[in-house]
PDB file of N, CA and C in Angstrom:
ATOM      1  N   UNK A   1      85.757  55.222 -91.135  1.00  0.00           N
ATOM      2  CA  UNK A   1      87.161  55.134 -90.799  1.00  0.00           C
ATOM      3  C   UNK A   1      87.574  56.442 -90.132  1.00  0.00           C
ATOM      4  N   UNK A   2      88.481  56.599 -89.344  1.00  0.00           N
ATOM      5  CA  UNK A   2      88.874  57.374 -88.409  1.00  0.00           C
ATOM      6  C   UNK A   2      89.975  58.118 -89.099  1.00  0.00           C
ATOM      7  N   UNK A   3      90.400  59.583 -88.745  1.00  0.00           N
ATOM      8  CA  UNK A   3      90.807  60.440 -89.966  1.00  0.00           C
ATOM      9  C   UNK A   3      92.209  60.216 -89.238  1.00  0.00           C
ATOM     10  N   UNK A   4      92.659  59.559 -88.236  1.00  0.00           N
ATOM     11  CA  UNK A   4      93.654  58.982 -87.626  1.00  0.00           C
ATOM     12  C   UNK A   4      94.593  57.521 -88.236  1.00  0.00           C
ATOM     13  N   UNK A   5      93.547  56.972 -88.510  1.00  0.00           N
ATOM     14  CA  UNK A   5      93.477  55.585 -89.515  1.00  0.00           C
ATOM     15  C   UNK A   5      94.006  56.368 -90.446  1.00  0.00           C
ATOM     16  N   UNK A   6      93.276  56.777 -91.197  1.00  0.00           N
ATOM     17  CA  UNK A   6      93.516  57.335 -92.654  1.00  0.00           C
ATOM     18  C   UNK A   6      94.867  57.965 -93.084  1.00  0.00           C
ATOM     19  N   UNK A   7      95.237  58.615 -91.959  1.00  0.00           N
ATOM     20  CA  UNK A   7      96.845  59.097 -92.321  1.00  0.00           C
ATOM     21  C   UNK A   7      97.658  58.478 -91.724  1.00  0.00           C
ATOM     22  N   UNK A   8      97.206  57.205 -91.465  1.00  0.00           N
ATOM     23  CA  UNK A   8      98.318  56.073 -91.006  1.00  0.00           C
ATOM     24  C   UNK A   8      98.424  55.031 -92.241  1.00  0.00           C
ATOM     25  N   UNK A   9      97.646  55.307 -92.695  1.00  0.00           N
ATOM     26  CA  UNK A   9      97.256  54.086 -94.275  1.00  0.00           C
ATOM     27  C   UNK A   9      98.305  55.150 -95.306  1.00  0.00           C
ATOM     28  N   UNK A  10      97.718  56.061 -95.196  1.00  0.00           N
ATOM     29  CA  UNK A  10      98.362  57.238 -95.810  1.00  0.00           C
ATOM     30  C   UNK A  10     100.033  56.988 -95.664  1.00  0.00           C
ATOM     31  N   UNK A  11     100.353  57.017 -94.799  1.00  0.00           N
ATOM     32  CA  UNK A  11     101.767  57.211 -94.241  1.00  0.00           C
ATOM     33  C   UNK A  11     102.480  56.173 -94.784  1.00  0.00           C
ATOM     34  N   UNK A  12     101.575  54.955 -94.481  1.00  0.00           N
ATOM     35  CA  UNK A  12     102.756  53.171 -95.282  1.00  0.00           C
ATOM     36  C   UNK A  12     102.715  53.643 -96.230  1.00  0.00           C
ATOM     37  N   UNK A  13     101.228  53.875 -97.608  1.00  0.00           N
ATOM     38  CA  UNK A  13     101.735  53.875 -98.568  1.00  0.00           C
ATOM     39  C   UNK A  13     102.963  54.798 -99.277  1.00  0.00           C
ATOM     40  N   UNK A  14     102.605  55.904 -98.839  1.00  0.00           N
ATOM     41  CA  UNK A  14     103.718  56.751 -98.863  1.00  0.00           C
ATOM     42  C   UNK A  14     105.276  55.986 -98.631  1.00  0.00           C
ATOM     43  N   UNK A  15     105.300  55.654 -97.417  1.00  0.00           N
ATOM     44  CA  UNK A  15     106.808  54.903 -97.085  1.00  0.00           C
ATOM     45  C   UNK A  15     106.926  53.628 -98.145  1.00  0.00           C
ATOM     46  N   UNK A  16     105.966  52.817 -98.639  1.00  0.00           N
ATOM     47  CA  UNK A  16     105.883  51.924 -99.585  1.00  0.00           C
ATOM     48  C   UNK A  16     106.598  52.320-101.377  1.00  0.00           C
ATOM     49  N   UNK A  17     106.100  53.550-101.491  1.00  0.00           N
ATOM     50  CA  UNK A  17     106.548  54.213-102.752  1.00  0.00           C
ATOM     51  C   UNK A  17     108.161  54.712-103.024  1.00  0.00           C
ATOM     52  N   UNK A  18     108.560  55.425-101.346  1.00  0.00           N
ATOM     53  CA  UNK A  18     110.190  55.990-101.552  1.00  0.00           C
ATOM     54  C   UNK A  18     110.746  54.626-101.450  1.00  0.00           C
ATOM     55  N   UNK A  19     110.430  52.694-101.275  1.00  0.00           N
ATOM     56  CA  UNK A  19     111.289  52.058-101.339  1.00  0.00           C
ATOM     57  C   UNK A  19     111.238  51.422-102.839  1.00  0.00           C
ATOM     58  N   UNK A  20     110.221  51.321-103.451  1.00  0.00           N
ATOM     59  CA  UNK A  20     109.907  51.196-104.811  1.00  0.00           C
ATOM     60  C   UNK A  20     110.869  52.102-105.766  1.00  0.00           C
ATOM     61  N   UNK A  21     110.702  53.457-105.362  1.00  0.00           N
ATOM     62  CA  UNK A  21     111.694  54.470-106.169  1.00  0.00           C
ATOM     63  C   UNK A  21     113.236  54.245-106.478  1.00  0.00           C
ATOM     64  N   UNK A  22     113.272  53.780-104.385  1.00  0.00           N
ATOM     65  CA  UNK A  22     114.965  53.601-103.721  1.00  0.00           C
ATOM     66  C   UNK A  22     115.437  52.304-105.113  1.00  0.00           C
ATOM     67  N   UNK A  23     114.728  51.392-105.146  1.00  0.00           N
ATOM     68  CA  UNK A  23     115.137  50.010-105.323  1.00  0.00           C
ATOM     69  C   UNK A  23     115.365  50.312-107.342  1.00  0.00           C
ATOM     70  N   UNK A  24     115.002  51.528-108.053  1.00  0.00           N
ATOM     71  CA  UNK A  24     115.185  51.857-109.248  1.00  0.00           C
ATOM     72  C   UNK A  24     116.510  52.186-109.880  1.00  0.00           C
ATOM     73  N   UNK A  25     117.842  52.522-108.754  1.00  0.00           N
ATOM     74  CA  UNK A  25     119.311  52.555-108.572  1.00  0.00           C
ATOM     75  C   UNK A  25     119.667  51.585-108.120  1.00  0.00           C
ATOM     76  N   UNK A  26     121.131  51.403-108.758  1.00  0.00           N
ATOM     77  CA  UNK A  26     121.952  51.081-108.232  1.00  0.00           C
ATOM     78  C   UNK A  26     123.362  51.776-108.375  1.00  0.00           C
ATOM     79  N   UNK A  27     124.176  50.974-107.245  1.00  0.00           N
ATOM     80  CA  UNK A  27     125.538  52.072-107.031  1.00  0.00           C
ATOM     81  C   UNK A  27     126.697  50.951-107.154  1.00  0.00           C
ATOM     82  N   UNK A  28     127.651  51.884-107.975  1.00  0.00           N
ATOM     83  CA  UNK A  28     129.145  51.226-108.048  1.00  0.00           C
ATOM     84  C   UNK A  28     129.964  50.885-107.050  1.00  0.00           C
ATOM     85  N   UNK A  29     130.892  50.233-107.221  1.00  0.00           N
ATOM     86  CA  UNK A  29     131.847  50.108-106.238  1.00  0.00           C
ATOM     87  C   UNK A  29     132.639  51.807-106.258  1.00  0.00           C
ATOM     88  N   UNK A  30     133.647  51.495-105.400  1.00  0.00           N
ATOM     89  CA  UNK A  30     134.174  52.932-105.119  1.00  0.00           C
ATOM     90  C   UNK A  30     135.590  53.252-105.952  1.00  0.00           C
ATOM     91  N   UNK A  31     135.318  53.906-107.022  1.00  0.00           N
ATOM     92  CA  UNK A  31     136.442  53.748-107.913  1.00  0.00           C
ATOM     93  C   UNK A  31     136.954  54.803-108.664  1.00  0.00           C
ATOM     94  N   UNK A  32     137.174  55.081-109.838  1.00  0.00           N
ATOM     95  CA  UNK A  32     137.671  56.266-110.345  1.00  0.00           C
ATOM     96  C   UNK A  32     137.029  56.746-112.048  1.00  0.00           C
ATOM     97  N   UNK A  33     136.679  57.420-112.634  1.00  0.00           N
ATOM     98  CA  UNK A  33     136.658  57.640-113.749  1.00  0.00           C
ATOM     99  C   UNK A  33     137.344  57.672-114.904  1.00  0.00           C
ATOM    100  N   UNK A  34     137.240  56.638-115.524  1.00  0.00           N
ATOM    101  CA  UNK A  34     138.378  55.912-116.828  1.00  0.00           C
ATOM    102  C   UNK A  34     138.366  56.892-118.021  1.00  0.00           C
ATOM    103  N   UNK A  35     136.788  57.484-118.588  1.00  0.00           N
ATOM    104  CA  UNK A  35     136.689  57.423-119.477  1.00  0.00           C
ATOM    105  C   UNK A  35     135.391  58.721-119.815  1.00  0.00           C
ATOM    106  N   UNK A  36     135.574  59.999-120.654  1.00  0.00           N
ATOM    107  CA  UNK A  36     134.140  60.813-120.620  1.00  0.00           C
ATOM    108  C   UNK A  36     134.271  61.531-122.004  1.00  0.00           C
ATOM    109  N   UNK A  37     133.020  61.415-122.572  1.00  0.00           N
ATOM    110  CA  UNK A  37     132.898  61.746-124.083  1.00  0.00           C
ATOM    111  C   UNK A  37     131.726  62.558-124.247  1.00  0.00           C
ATOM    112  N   UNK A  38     131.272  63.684-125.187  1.00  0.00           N
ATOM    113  CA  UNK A  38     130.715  64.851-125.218  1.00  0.00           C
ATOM    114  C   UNK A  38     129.930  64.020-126.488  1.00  0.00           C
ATOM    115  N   UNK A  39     128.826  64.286-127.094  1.00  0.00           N
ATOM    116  CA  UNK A  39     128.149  64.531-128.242  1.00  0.00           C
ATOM    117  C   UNK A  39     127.898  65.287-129.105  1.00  0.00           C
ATOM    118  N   UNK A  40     127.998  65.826-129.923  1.00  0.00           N
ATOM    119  CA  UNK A  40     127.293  67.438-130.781  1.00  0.00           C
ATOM    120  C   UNK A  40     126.030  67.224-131.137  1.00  0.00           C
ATOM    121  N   UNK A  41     125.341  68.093-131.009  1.00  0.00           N
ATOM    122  CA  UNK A  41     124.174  67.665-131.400  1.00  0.00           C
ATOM    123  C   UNK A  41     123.064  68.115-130.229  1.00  0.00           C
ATOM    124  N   UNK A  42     122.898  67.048-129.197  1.00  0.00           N
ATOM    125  CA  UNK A  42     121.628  66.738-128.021  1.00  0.00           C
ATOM    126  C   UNK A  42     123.023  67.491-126.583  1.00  0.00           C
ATOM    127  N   UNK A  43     124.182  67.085-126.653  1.00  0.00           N
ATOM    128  CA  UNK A  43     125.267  67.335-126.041  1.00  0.00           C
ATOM    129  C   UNK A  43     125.236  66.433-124.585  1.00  0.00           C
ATOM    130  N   UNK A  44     124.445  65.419-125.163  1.00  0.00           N
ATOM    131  CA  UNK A  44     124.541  63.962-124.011  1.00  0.00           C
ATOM    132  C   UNK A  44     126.375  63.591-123.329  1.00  0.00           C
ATOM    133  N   UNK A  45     126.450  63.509-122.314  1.00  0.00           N
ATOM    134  CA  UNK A  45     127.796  62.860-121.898  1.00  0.00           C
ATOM    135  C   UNK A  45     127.606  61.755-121.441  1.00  0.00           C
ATOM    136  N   UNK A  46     128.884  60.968-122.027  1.00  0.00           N
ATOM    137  CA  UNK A  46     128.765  59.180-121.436  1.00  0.00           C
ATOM    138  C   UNK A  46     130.097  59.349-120.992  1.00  0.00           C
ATOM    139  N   UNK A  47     130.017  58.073-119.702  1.00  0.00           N
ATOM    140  CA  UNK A  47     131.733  58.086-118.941  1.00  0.00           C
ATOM    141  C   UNK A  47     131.436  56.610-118.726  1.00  0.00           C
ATOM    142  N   UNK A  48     132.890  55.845-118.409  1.00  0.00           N
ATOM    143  CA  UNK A  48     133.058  54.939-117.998  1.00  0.00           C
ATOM    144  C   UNK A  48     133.694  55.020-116.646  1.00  0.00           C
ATOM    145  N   UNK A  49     133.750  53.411-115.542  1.00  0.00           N
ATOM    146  CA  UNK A  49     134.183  53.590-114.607  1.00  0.00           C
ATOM    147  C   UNK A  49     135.564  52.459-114.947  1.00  0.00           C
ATOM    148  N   UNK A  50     136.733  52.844-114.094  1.00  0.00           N
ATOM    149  CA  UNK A  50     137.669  51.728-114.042  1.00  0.00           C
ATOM    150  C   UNK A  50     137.234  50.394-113.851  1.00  0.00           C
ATOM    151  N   UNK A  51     136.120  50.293-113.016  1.00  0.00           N
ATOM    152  CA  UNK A  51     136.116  49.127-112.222  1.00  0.00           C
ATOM    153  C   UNK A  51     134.134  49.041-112.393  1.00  0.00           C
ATOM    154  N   UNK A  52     133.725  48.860-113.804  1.00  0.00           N
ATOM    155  CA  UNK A  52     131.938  49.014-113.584  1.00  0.00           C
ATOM    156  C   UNK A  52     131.636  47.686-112.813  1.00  0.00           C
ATOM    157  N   UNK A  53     130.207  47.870-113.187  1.00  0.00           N
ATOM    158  CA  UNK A  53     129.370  46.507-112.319  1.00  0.00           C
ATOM    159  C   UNK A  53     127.913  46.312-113.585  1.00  0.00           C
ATOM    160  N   UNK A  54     127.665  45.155-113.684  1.00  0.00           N
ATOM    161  CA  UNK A  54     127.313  44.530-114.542  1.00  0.00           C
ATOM    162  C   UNK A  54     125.954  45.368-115.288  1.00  0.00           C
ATOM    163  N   UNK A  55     125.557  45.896-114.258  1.00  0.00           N
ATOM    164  CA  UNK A  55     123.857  46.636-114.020  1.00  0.00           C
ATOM    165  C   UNK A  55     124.558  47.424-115.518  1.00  0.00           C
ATOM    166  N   UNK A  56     125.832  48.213-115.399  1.00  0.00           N
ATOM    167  CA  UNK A  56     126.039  49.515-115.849  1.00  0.00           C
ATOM    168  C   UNK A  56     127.271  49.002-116.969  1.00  0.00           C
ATOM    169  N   UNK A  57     127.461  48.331-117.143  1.00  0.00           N
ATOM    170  CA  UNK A  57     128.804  47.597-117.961  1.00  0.00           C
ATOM    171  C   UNK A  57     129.301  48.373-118.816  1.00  0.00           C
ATOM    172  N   UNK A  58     128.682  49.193-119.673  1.00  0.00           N
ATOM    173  CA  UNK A  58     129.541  50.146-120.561  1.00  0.00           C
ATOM    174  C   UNK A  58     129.484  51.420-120.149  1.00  0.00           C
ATOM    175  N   UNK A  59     128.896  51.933-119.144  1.00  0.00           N
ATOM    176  CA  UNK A  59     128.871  53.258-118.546  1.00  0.00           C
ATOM    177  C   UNK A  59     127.611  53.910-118.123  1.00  0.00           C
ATOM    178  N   UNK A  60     127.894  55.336-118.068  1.00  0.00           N
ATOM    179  CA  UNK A  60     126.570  55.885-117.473  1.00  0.00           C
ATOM    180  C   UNK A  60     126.713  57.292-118.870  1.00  0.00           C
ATOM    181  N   UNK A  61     125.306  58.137-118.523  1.00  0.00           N
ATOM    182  CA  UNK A  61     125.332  58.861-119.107  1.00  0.00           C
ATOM    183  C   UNK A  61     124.551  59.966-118.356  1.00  0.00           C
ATOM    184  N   UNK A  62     124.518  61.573-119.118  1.00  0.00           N
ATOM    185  CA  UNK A  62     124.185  63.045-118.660  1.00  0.00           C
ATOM    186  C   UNK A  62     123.558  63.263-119.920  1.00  0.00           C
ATOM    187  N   UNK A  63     122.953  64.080-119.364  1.00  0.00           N
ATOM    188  CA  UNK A  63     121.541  64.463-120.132  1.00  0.00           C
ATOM    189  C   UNK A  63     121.581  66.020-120.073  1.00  0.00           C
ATOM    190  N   UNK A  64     121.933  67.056-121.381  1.00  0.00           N
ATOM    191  CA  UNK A  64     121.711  68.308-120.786  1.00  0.00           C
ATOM    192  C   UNK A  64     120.520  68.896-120.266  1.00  0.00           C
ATOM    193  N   UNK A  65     119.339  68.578-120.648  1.00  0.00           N
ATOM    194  CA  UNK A  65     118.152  68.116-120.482  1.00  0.00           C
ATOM    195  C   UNK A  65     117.768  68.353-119.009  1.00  0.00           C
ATOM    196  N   UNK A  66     118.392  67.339-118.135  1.00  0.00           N
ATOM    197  CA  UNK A  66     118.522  67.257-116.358  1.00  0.00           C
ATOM    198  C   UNK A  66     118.329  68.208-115.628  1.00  0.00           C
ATOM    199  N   UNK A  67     117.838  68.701-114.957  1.00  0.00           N
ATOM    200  CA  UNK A  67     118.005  69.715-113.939  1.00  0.00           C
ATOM    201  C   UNK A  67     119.010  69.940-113.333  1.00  0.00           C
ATOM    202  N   UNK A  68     119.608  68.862-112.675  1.00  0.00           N
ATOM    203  CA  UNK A  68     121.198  68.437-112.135  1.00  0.00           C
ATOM    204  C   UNK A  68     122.190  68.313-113.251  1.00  0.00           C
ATOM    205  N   UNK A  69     122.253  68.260-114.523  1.00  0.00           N
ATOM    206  CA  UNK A  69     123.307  68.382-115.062  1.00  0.00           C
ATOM    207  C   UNK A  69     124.607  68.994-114.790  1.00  0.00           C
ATOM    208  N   UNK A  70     124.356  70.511-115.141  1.00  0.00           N
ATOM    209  CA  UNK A  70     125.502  71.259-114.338  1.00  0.00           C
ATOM    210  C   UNK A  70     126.619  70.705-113.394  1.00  0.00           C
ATOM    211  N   UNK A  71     125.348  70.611-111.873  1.00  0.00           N
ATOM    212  CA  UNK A  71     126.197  70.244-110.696  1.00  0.00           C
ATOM    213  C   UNK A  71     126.897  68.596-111.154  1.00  0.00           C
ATOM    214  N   UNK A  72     125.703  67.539-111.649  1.00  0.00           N
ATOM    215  CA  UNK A  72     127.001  66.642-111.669  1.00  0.00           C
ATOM    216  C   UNK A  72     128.012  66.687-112.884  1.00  0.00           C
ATOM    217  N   UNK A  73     127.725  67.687-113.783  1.00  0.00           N
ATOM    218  CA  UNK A  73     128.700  67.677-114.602  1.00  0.00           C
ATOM    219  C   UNK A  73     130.470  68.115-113.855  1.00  0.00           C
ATOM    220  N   UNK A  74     130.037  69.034-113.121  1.00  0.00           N
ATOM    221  CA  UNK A  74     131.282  69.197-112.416  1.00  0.00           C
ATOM    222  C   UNK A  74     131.785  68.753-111.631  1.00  0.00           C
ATOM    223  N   UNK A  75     130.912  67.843-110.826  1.00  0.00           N
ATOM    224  CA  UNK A  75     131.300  67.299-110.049  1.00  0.00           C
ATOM    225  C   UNK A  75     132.761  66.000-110.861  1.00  0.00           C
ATOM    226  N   UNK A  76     131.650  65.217-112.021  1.00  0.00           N
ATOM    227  CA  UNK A  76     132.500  64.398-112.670  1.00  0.00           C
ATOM    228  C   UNK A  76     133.748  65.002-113.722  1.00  0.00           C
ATOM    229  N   UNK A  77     133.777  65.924-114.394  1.00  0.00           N
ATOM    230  CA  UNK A  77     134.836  66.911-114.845  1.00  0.00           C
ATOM    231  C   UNK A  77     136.345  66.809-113.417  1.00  0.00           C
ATOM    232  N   UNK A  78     135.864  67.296-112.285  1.00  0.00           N
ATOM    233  CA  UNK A  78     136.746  67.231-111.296  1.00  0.00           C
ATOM    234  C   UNK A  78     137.497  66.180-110.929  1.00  0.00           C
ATOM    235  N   UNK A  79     136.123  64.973-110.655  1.00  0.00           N
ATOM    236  CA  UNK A  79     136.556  63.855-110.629  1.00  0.00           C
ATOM    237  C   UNK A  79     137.820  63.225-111.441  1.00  0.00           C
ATOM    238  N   UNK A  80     137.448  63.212-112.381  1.00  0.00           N
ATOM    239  CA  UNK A  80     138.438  63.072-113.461  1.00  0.00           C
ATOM    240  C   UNK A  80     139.603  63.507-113.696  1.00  0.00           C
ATOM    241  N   UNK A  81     139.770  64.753-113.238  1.00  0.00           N
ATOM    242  CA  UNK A  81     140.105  66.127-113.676  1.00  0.00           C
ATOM    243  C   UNK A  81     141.713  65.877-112.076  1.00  0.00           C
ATOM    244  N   UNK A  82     141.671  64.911-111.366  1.00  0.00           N
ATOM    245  CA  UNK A  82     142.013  64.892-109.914  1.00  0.00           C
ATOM    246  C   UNK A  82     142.460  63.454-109.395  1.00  0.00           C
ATOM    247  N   UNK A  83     141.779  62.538-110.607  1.00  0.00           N
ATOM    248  CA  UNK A  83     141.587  60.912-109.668  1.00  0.00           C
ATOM    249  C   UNK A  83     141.319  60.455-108.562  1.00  0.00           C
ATOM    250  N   UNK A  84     139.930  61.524-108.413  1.00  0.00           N
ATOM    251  CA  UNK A  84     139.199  61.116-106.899  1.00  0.00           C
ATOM    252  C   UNK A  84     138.277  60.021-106.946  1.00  0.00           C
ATOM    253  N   UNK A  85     138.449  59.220-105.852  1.00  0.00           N
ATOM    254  CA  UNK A  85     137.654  58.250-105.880  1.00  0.00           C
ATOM    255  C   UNK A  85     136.056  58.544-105.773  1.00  0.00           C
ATOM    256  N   UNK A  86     135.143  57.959-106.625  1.00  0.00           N
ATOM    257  CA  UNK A  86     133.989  57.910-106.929  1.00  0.00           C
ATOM    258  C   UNK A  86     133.020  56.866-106.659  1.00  0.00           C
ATOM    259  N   UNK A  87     131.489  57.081-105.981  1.00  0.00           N
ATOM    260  CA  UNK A  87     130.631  55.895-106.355  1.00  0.00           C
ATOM    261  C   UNK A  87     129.346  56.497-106.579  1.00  0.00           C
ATOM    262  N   UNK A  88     129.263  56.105-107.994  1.00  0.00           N
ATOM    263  CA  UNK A  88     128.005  56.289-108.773  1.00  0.00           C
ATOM    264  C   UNK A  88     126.814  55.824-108.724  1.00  0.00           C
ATOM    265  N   UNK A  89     125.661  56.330-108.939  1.00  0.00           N
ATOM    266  CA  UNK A  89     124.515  55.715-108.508  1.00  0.00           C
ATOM    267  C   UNK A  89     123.683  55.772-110.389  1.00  0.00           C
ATOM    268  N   UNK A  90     123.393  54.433-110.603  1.00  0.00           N
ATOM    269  CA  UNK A  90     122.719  54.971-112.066  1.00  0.00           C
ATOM    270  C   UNK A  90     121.562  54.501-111.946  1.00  0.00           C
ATOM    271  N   UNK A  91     120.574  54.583-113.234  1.00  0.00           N
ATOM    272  CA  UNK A  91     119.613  53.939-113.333  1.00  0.00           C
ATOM    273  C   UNK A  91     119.558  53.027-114.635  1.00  0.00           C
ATOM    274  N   UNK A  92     119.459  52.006-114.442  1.00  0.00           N
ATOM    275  CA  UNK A  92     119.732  50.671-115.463  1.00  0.00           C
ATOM    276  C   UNK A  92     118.182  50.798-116.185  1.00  0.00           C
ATOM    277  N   UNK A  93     117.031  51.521-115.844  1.00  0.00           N
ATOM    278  CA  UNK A  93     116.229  50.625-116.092  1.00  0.00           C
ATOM    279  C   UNK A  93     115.897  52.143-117.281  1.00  0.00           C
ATOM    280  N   UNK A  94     116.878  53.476-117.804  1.00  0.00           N
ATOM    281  CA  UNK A  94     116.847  54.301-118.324  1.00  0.00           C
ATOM    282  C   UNK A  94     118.252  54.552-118.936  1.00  0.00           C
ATOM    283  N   UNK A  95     118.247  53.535-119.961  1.00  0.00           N
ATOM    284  CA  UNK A  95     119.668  53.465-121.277  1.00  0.00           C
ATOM    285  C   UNK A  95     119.643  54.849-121.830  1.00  0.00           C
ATOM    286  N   UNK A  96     120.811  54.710-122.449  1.00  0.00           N
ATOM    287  CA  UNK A  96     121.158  56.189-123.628  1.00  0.00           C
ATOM    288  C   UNK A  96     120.202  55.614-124.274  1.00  0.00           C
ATOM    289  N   UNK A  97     119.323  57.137-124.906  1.00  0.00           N
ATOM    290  CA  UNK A  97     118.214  56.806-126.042  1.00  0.00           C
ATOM    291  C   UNK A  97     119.281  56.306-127.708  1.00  0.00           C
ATOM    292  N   UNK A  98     120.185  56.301-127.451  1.00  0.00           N
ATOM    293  CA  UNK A  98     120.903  56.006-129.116  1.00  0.00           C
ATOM    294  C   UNK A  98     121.576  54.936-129.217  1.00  0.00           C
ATOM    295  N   UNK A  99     120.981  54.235-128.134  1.00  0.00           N
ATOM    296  CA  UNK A  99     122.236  53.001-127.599  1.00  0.00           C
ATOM    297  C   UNK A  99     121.169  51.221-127.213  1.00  0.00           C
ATOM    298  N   UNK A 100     121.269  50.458-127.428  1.00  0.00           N
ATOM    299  CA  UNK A 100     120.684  49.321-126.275  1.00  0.00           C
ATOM    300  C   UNK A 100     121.337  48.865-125.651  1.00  0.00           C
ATOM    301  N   UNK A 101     122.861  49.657-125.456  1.00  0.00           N
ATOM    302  CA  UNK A 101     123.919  49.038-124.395  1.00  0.00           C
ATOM    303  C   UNK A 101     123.739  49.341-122.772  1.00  0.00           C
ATOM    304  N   UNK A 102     124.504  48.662-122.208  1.00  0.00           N
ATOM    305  CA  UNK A 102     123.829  48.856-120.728  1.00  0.00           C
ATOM    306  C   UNK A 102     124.826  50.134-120.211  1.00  0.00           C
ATOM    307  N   UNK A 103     124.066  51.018-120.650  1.00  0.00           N
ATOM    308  CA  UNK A 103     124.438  52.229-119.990  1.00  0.00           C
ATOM    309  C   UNK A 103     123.353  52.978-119.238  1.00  0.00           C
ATOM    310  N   UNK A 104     123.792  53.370-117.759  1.00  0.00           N
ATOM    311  CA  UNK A 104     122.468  53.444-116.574  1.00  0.00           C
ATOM    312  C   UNK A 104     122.724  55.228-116.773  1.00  0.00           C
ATOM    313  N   UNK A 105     121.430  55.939-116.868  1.00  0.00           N
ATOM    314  CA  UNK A 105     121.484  57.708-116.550  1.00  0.00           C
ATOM    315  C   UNK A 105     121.722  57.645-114.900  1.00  0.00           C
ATOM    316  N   UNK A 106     122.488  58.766-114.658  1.00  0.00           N
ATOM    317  CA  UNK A 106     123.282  59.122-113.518  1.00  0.00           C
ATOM    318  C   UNK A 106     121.910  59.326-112.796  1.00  0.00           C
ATOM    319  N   UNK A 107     121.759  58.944-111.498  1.00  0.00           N
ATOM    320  CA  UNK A 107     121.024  59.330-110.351  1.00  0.00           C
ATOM    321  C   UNK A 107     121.665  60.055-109.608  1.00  0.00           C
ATOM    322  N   UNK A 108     123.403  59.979-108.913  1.00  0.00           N
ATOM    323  CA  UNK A 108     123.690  60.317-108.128  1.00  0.00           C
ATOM    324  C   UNK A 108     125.310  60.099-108.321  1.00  0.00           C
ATOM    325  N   UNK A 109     126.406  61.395-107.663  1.00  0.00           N
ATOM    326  CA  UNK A 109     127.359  60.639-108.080  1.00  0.00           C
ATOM    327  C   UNK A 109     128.284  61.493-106.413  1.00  0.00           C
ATOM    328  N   UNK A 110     128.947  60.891-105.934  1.00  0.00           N
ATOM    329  CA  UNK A 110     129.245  60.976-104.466  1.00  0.00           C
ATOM    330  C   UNK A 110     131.202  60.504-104.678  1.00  0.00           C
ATOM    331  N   UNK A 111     131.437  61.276-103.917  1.00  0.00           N
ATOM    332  CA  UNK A 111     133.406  61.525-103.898  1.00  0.00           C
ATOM    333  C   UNK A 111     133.301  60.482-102.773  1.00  0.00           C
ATOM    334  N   UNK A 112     134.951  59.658-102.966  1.00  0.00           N
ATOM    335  CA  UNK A 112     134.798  58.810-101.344  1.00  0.00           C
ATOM    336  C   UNK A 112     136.604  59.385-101.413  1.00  0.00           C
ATOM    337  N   UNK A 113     137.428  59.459-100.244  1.00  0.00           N
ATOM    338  CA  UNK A 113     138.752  59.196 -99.904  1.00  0.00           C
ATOM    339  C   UNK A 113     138.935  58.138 -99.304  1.00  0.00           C
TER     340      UNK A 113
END
């Protein structure tokens, strides 16, 4: 096989994997933050949206844990903090560990006007 071939085989699978990853979120409608509660303990945060979607029905949650914590912690603090419109990106297929409710961990969380 030709080392030309090879990083063309290379290349789909690669492009094959970021849509596998992509397809592990999903995102809310564009709405506002209802609802955000602290833990003691692990210091996990869960929020609700005004307006969820079924994937995510009782909310999302933060992990201090995260690398991104911080930034989206403030981001959603503000949010809140302002009644800026929001659309969240979670992951359904990673619940609160204390929970079997459908609550998705934050992937991504993006301001809209």
């Amino acid at each position: 096989m030709k080392v030309g071939n090879r990083f063309f085989w290379l290349f789909l699978l690669m492009l094959s994997s970021f849509n596998v990853l992509a397809a592990d979120y999903v995102g809310s409608g564009i709405t506002t933050v209802d609802f955000i509660t602290s833990y003691n303990g692990n210091g996990d945060v869960m929020f609700r949206l005004k307006e969820p979607i079924d994937a995510c029905a009782k909310g999302y949650w933060l992990s201090t844990t995260d690398t991104d914590f911080q930034a989206n912690m403030s981001m959603l603090l503000a949010a809140y903090q302002v009644n800026s419109k929001v659309r969240i990106y979670g992951l359904p297929g990673q619940s609160w560990p204390s929970s079997t409710n459908l609550y998705c961990k934050v992937y991504s969380i993006e301001y809209h006007r």
